[in-house]
Protein backbone atom coordinates (compact mmCIF):
# COMPACT_ATOMS: atom_id res chain seq x y z
CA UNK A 1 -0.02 -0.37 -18.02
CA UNK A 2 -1.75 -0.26 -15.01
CA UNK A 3 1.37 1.27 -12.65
CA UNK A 4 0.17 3.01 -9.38
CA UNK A 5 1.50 6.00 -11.01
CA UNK A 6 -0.83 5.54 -13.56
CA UNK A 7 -3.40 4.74 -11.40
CA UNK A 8 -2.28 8.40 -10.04
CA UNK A 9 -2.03 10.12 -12.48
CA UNK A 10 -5.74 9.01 -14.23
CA UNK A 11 -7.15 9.57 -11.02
CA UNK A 12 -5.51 13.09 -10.46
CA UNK A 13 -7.23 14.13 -14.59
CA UNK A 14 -10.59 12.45 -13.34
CA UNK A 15 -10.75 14.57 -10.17
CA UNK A 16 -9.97 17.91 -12.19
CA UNK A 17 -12.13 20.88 -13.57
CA UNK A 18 -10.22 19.46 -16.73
CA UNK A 19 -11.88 16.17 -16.59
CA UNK A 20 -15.24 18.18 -15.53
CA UNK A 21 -14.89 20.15 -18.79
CA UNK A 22 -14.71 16.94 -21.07
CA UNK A 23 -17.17 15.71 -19.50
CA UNK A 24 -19.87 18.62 -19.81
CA UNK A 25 -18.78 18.83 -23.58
CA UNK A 26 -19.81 15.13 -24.11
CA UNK A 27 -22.41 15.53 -23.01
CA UNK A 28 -23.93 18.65 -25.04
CA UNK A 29 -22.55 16.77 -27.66
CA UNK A 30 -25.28 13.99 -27.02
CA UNK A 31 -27.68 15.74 -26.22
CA UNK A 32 -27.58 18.27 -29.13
CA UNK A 33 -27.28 14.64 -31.11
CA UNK A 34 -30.29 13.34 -29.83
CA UNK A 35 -32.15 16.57 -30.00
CA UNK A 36 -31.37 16.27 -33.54
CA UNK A 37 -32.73 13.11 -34.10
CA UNK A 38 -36.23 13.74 -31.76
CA UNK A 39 -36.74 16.62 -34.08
CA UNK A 40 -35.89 14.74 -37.39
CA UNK A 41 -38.53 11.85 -36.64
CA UNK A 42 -41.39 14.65 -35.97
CA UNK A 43 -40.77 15.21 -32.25
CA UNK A 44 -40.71 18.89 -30.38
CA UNK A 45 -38.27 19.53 -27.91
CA UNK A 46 -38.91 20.80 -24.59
CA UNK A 47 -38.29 24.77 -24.03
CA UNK A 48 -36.61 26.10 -20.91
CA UNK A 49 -34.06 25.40 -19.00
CA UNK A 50 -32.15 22.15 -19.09
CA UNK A 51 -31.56 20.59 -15.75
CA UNK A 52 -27.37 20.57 -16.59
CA UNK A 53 -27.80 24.25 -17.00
CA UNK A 54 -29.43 24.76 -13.97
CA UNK A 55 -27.18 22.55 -12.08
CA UNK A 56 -23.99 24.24 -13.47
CA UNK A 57 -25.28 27.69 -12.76
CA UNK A 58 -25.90 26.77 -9.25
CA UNK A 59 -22.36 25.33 -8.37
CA UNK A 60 -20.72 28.40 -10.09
CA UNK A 61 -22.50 30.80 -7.59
């Protein structure tokens, strides 16, 4: 299955604000997981701003 237009067309979605979307929602996904879990087993998470928050808010400007 791996055709050059294939090869095209996955590297066309992983270039996009599409793929950059998916992405950024996996990830919160994670960490909202793992926060979870830290917090279950007794642990305190961190307050303030997340570094993928800061990040995001400075390529948007």
């Amino acid at each position: 299955m791996n055709t050059n237009s294939y090869e095209e067309a996955f590297d066309k979605f992983i270039n996009s604000r599409d793929y950059d979307r998916v992405e950024e929602a996996l990830f919160s996904f994670a960490r909202a997981c793992f926060e979870a879990g830290y917090k279950a087993a007794g642990g305190v998470a961190a307050d303030g701003d997340k570094v993928i928050d800061i990040l995001r808010r400075s390529l948007d400007d």
